[in-house]
Protein backbone atom coordinates (compact mmCIF):
# COMPACT_ATOMS: atom_id res chain seq x y z
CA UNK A 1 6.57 18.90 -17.64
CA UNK A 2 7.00 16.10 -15.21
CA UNK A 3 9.21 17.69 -12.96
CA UNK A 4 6.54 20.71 -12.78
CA UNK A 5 3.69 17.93 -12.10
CA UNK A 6 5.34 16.55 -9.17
CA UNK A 7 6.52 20.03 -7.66
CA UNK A 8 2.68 21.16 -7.91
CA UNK A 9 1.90 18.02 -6.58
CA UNK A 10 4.19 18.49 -3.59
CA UNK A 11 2.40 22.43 -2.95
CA UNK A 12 -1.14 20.45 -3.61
CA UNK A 13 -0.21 18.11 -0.58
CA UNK A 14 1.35 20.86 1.41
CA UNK A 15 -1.86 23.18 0.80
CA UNK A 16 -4.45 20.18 1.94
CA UNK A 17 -2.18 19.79 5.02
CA UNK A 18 -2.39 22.66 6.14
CA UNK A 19 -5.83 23.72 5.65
CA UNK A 20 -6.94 20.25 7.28
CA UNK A 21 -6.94 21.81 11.48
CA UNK A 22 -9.58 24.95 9.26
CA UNK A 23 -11.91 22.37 7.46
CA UNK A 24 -11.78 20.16 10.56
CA UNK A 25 -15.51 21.46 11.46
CA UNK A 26 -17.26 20.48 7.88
CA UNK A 27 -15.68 16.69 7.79
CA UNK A 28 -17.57 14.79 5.19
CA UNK A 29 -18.44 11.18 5.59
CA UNK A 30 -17.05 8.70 2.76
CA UNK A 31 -20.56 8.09 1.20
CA UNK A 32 -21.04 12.23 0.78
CA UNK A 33 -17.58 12.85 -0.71
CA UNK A 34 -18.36 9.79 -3.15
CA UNK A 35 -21.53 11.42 -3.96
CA UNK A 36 -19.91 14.58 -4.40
CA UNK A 37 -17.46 12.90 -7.16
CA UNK A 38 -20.12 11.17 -9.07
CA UNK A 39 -22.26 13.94 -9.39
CA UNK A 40 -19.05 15.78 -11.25
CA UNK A 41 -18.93 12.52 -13.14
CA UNK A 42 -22.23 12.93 -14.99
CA UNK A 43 -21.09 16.44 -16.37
CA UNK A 44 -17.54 15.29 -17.13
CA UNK A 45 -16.91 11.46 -17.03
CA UNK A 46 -12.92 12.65 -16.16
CA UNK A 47 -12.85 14.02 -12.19
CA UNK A 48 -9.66 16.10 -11.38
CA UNK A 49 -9.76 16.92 -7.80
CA UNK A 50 -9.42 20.59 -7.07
CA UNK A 51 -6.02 20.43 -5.94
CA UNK A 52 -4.46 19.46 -8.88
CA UNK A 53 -6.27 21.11 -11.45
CA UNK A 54 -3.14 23.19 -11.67
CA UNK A 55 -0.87 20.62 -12.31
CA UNK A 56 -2.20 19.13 -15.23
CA UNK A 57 -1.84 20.81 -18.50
CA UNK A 58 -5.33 21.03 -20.75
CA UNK A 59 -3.72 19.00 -23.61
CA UNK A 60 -3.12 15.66 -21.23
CA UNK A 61 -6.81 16.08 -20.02
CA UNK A 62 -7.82 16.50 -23.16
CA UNK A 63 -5.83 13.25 -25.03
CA UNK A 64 -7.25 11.14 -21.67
CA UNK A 65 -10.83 12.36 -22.54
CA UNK A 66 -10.28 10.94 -26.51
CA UNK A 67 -8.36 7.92 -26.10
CA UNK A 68 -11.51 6.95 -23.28
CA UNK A 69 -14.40 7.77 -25.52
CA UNK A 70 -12.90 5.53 -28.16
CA UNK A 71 -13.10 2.80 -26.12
CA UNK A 72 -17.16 2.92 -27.28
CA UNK A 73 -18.17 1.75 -23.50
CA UNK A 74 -18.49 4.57 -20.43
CA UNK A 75 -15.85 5.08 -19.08
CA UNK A 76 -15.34 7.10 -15.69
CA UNK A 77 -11.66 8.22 -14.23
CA UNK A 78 -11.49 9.73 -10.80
CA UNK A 79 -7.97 11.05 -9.77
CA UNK A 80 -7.59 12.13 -6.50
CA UNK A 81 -4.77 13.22 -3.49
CA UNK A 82 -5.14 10.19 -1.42
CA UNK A 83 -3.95 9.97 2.45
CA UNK A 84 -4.93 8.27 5.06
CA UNK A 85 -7.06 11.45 7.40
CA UNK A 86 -8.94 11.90 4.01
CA UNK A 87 -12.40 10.25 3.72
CA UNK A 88 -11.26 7.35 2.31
CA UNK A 89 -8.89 6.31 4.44
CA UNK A 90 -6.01 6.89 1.56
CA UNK A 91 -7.51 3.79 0.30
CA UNK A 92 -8.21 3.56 -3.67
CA UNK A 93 -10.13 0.70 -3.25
CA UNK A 94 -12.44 2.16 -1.28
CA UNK A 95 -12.50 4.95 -3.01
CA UNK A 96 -13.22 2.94 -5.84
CA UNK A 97 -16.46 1.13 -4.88
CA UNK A 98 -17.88 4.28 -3.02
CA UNK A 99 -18.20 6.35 -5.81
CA UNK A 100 -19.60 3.14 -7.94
CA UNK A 101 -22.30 2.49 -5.34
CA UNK A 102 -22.97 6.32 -5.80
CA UNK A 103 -23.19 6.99 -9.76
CA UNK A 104 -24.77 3.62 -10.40
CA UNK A 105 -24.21 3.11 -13.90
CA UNK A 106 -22.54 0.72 -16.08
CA UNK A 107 -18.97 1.42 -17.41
CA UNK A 108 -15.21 1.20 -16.63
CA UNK A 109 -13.74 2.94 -13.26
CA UNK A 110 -10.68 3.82 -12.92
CA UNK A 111 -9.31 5.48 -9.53
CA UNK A 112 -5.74 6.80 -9.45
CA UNK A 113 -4.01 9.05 -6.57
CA UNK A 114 -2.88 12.13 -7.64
CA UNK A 115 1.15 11.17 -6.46
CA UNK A 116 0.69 7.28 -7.73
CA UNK A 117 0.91 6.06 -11.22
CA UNK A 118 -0.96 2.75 -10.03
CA UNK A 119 -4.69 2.87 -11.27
CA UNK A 120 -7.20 0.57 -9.79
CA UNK A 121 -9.99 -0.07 -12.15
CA UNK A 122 -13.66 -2.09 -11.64
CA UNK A 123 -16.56 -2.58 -14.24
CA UNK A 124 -20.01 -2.47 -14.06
CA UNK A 125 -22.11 -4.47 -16.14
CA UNK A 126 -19.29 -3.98 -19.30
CA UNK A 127 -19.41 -6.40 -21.77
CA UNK A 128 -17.26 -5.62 -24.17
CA UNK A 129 -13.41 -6.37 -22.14
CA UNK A 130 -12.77 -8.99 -20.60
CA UNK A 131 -10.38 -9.02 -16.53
CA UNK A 132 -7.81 -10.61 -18.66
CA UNK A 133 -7.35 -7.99 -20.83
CA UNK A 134 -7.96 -5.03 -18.37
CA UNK A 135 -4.76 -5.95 -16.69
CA UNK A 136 -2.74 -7.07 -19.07
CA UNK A 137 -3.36 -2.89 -20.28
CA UNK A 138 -2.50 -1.83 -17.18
CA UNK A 139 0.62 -3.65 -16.63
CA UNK A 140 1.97 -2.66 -20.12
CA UNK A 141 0.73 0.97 -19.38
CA UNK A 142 2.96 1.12 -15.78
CA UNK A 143 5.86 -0.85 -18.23
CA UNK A 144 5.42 1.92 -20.98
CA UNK A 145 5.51 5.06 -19.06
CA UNK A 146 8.45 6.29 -17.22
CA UNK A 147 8.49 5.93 -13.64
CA UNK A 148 8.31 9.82 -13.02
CA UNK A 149 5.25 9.70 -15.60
CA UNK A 150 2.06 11.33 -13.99
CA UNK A 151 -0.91 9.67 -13.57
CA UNK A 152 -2.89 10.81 -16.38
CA UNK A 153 -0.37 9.30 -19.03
CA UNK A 154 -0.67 6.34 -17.43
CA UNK A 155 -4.46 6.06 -17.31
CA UNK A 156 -4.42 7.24 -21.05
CA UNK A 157 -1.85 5.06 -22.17
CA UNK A 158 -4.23 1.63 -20.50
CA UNK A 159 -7.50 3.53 -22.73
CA UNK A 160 -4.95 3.31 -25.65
CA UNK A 161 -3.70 -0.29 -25.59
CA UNK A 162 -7.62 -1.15 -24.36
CA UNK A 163 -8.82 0.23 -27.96
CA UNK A 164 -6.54 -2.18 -29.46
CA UNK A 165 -7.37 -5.68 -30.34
CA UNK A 166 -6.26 -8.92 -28.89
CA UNK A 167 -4.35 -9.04 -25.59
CA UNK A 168 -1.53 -6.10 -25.10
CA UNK A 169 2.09 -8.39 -24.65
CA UNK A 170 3.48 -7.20 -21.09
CA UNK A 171 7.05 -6.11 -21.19
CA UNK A 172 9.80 -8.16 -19.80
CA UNK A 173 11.45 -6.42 -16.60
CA UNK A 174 14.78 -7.64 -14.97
CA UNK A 175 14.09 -9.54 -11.62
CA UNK A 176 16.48 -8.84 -9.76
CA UNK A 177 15.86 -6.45 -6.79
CA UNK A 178 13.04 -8.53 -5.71
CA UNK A 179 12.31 -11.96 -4.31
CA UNK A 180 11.40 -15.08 -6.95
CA UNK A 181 7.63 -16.09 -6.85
CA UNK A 182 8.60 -19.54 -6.35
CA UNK A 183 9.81 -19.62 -2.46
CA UNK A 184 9.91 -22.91 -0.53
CA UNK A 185 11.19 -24.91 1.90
CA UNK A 186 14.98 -26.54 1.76
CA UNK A 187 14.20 -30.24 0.08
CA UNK A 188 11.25 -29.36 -0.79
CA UNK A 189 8.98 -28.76 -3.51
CA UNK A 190 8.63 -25.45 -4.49
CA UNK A 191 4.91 -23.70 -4.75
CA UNK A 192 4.20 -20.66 -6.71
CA UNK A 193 2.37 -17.45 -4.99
CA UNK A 194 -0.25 -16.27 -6.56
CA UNK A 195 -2.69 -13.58 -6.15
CA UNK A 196 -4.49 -16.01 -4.32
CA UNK A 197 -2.08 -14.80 -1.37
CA UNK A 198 -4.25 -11.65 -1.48
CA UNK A 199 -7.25 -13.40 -0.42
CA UNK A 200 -5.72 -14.83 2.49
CA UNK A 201 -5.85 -11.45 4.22
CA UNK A 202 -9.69 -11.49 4.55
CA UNK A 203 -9.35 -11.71 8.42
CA UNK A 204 -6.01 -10.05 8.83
CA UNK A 205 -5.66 -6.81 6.71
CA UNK A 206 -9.31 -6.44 5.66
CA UNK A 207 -11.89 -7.46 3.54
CA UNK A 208 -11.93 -4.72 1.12
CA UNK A 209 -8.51 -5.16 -0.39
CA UNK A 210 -9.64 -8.77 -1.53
CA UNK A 211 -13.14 -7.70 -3.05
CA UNK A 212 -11.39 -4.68 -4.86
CA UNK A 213 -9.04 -6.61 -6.58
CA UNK A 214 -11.99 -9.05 -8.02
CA UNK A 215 -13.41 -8.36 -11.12
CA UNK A 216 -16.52 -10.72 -11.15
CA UNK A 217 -16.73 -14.00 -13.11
CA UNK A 218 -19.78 -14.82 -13.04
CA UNK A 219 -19.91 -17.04 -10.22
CA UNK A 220 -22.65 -18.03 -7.56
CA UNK A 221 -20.12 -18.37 -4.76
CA UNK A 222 -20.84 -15.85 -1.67
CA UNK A 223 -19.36 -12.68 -1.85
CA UNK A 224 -19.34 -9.84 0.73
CA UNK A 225 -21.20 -6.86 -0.55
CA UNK A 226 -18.13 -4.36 -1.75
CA UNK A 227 -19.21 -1.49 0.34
CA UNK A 228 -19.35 -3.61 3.74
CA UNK A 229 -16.16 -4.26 2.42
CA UNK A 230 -14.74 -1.30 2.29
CA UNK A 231 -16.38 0.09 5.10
CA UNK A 232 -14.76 -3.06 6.93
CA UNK A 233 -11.06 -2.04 5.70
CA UNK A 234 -10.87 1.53 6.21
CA UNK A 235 -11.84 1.03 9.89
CA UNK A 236 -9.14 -1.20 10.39
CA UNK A 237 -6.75 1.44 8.33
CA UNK A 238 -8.53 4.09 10.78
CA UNK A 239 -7.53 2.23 13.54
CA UNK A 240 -4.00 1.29 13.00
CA UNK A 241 -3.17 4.72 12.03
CA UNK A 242 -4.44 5.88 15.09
CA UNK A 243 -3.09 3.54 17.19
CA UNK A 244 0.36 3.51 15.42
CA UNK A 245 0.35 7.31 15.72
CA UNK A 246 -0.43 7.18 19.75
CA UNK A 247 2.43 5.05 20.20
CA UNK A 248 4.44 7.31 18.32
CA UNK A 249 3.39 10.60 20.92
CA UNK A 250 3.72 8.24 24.17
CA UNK A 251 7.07 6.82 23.05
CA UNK A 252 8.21 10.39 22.40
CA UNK A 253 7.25 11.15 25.54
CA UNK A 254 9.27 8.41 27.52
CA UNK A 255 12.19 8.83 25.32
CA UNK A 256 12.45 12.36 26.34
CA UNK A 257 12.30 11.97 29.83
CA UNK A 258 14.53 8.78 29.67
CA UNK A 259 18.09 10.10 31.50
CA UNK A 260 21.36 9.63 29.38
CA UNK A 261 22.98 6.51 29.97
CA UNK A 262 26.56 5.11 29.42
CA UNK A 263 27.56 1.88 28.13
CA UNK A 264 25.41 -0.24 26.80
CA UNK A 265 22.22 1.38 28.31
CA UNK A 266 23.28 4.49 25.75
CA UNK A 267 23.58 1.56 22.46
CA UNK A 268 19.93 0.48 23.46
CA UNK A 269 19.19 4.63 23.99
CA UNK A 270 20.55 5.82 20.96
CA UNK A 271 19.00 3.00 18.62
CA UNK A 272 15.40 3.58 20.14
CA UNK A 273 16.02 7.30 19.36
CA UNK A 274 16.72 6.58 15.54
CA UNK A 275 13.79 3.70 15.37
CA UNK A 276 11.39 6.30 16.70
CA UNK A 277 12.65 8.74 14.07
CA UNK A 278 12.36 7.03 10.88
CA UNK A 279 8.84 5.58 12.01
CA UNK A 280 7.81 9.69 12.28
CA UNK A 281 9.40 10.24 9.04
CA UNK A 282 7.37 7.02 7.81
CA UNK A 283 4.21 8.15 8.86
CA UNK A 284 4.77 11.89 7.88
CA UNK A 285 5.40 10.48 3.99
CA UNK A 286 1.51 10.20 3.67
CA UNK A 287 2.03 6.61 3.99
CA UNK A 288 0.42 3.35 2.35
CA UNK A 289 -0.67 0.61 4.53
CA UNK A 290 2.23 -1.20 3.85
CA UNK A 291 4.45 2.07 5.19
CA UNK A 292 1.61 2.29 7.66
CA UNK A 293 3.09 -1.34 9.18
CA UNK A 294 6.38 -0.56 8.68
CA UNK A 295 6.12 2.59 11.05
CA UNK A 296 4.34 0.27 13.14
CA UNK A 297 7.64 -2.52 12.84
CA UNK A 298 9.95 0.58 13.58
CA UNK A 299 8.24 1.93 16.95
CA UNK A 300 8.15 -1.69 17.99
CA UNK A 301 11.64 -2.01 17.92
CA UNK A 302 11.84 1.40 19.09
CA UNK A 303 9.86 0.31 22.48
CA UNK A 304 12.09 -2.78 23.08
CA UNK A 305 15.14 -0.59 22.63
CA UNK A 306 13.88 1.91 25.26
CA UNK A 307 12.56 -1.67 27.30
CA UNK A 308 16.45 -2.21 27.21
CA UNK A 309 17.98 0.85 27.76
CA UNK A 310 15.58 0.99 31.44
CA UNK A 311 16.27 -2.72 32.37
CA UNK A 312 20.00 -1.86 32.35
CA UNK A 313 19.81 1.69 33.96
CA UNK A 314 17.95 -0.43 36.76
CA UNK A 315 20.41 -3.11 36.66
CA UNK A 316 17.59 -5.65 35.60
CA UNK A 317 18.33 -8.44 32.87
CA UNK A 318 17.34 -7.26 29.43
CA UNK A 319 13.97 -9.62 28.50
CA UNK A 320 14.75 -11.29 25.27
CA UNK A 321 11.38 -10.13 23.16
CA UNK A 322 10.59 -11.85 19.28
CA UNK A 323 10.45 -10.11 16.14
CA UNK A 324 7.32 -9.72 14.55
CA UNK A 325 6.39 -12.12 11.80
CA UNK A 326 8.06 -11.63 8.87
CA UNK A 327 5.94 -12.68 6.14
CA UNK A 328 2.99 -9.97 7.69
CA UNK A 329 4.09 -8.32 11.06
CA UNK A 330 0.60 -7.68 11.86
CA UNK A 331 0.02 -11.27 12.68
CA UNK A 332 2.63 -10.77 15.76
CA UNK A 333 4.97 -11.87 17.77
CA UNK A 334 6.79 -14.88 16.08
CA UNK A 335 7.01 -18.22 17.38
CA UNK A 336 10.26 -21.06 17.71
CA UNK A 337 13.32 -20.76 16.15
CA UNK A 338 14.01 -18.75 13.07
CA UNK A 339 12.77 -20.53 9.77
CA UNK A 340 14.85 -21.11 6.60
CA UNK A 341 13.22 -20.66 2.98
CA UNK A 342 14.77 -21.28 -0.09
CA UNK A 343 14.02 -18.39 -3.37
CA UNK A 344 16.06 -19.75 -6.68
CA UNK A 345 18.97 -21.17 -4.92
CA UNK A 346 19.46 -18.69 -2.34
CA UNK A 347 18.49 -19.15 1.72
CA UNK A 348 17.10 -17.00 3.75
CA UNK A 349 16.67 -17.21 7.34
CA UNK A 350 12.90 -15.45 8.59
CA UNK A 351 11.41 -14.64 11.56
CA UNK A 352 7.75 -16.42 11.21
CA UNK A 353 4.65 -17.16 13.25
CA UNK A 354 3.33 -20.39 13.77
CA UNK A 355 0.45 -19.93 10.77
CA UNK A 356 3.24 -19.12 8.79
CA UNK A 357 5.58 -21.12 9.25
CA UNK A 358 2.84 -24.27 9.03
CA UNK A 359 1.60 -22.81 5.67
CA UNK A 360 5.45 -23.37 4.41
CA UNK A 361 5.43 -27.22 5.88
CA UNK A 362 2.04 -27.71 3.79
CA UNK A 363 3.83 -25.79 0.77
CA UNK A 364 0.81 -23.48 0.95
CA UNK A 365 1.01 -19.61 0.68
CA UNK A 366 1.50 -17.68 3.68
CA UNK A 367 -1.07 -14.37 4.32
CA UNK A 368 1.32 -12.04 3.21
CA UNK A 369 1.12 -8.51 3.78
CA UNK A 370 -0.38 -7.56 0.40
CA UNK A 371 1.44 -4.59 -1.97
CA UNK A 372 -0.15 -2.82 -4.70
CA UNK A 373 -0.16 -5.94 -7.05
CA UNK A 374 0.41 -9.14 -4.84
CA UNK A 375 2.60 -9.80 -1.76
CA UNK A 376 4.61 -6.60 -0.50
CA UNK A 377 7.73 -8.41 -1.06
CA UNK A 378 7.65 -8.29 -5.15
CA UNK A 379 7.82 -4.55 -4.24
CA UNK A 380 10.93 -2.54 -4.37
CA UNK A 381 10.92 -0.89 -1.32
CA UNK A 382 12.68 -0.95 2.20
CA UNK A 383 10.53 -3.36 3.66
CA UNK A 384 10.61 -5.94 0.88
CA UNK A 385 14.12 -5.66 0.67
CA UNK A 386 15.40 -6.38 4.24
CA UNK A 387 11.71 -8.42 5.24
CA UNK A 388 10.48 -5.51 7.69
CA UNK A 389 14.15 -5.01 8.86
CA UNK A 390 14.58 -9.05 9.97
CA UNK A 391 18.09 -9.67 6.96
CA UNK A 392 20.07 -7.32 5.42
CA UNK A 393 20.60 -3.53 6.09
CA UNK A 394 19.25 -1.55 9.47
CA UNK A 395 15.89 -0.42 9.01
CA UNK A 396 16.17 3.05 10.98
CA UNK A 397 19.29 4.40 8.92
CA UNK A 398 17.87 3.06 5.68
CA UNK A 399 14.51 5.05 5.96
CA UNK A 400 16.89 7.75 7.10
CA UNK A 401 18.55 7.76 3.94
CA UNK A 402 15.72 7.97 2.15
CA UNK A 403 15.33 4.42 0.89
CA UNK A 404 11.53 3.76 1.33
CA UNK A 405 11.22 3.60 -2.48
CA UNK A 406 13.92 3.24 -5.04
């Protein structure tokens, strides 16, 4: 049953691919496609999007629809085939507080994409659960379900451990594979990253991941109104795709016409060849934003390969150029000497900007990149494993081997 949900899921992302260029002409803004899902909502609090209405068998829809309505509060669940040219930017946070703003009523929402098993959830004016318990429900729902679980059994298996009393107990999960929460620097004291990380990335990464991830305590303290938000972080999704995807075409473009060299000009050649092939595969995975950077981290090594391979065609001195940071390679180019941090005994040796690398010195948490639940490095992907290609294996032939997510 699984294997069929994720083959129909595959022909539900091939179909809206190609009928994109045909529906080009009747675009929808974000607010109207919102509007569109919460008017489904108030006939059927459960919204399947149309292109997998195939792939999920009546009985899971059904079980999702009981185990919610137990729960004795509304309860709304919007699954949908998120990427980033839909009208949400592939974003479930926006998503998320779109479709709020547009039902306006109280209750539980839960957004999931259609090829995730991560739900993101926000109440309205719910009494009756508390934040604590919301994700301690959704962490032991992603620990109870098998990692090729669909969506739905997820979703229903949080309703399930919601309708029970007390706190659910998480799971333990091995460690290894990812780096310890407690990083600092050598003879120092060690500082644990939080969530609070997260919230750091107002400026950088936008503000809509931060207000999406807070659940509301009460508090008198300013807040920026969730669909500014939003709005504010899928522009600057909009825009790095775009711009990401631009430098993709115009680097094409100069690679082609670049003449085959010999020697080292063809090392410098064939390496911004591969770069600027895994960030195309990258980008053609439907990517997340923090896929979306690392396409971004593989065309800029990409360009300073090709930089190379010219300078020594010409006969010119290669210009030494720095990584990018890191801890979040959208903060750029990094600064000084390489900086060692310290993870449970073991060293590593980082590329970092200047705000990072003074965060560390005041054993404060750097503005990570954020993942789906905290810094992208508690991930396991590519890019948490090697730190955006800066230790371990090369980034190009990993993504070539198919190692974005293991």
């Amino acid at each position: 049953m699984k294997a069929r949900f994720l083959l129909t899921c595959l022909a539900a992302t091939l179909t809206l691919l190609v009928a994109a260029p045909a529906e080009a002409g009747t675009a929808r803004t974000p607010a109207e496609r919102a509007q569109e899902i919460a008017t489904a909502l108030k006939k059927d609090p459960v919204y399947i999007d149309p292109a997998y209405k195939t792939a999920l068998p009546a009985k899971l829809l059904d079980d999702l629809r009981t185990k919610a309505k137990a729960l004795g509060y509304p309860v709304y669940t919007v699954v949908l085939p998120l990427t980033p040219s839909d009208e949400f930017e592939g974003e479930e946070s926006t998503a998320l507080t779109l479709v709020m703003d547009a039902l306006r009523q109280p209750g539980l929402y839960v957004v999931v994409d259609g090829g995730s098993r991560f739900p993101w959830y926000e109440t309205r004016d719910v009494s009756q659960v508390s934040e604590e318990k919301l994700e301690a429900a959704r962490t032991r729902a992603l620990d109870d379900t098998g990692y090729d679980a669909g969506p739905t059994e997820v979703v229903a298996r949080m309703y399930e451990l919601l309708a029970q009393p007390g706190i659910p107990k998480t799971s333990t999960r091995p460690e290894s594979g990812r780096p310890s929460r407690d990083i600092s620097e050598p003879g120092g004291h060690g500082w644990i990253v939080a969530l609070s990380i997260v919230g750091g990335l107002v400026v950088l990464v936008g503000l809509g991941l931060l207000i999406g991830r807070s659940r509301g305590s009460g508090s008198k303290a300013f807040r920026i109104p969730p669909h500014v938000a939003a709005t504010v972080a899928a522009e600057r999704r909009r825009r790095l795709t775009q711009e990401t995807n631009a430098e993709l075409t115009r680097l094409g473009s100069e690679l082609a016409a670049l003449p085959t060299t010999e020697g080292a000009g063809l090392v410098h050649q064939q390496a911004a060849l591969d770069d600027h092939a895994a960030a195309s595969k990258v980008l053609d995975s439907s990517p997340g934003l923090v896929d979306l950077v690392g396409a971004m981290v593989l065309l800029d090594k990409a360009r300073r390969e090709y930089d190379a391979a010219v300078a020594i065609a010409a006969d010119r001195k290669v210009d030494a150029v720095p990584d990018l940071c890191a801890f979040n390679p959208l903060h750029g180019r990094t600064s000084g000497r390489p900086t060692k941090v310290e993870s449970d005994g073991t060293t590593l040796t980082l590329p970092l900007c200047n705000e990072c690398r003074q965060a560390l010195k005041r054993r404060s948490a750097p503005t990570s990149l954020p993942g789906n639940d905290g810094p992208y490095w508690y991930e396991d992907s590519v890019w948490a494993r090697t730190f955006f290609g800066t230790t371990g294996d090369d980034l190009a032939a990993a993504v070539s081997r198919g190692e974005l997510r293991r």
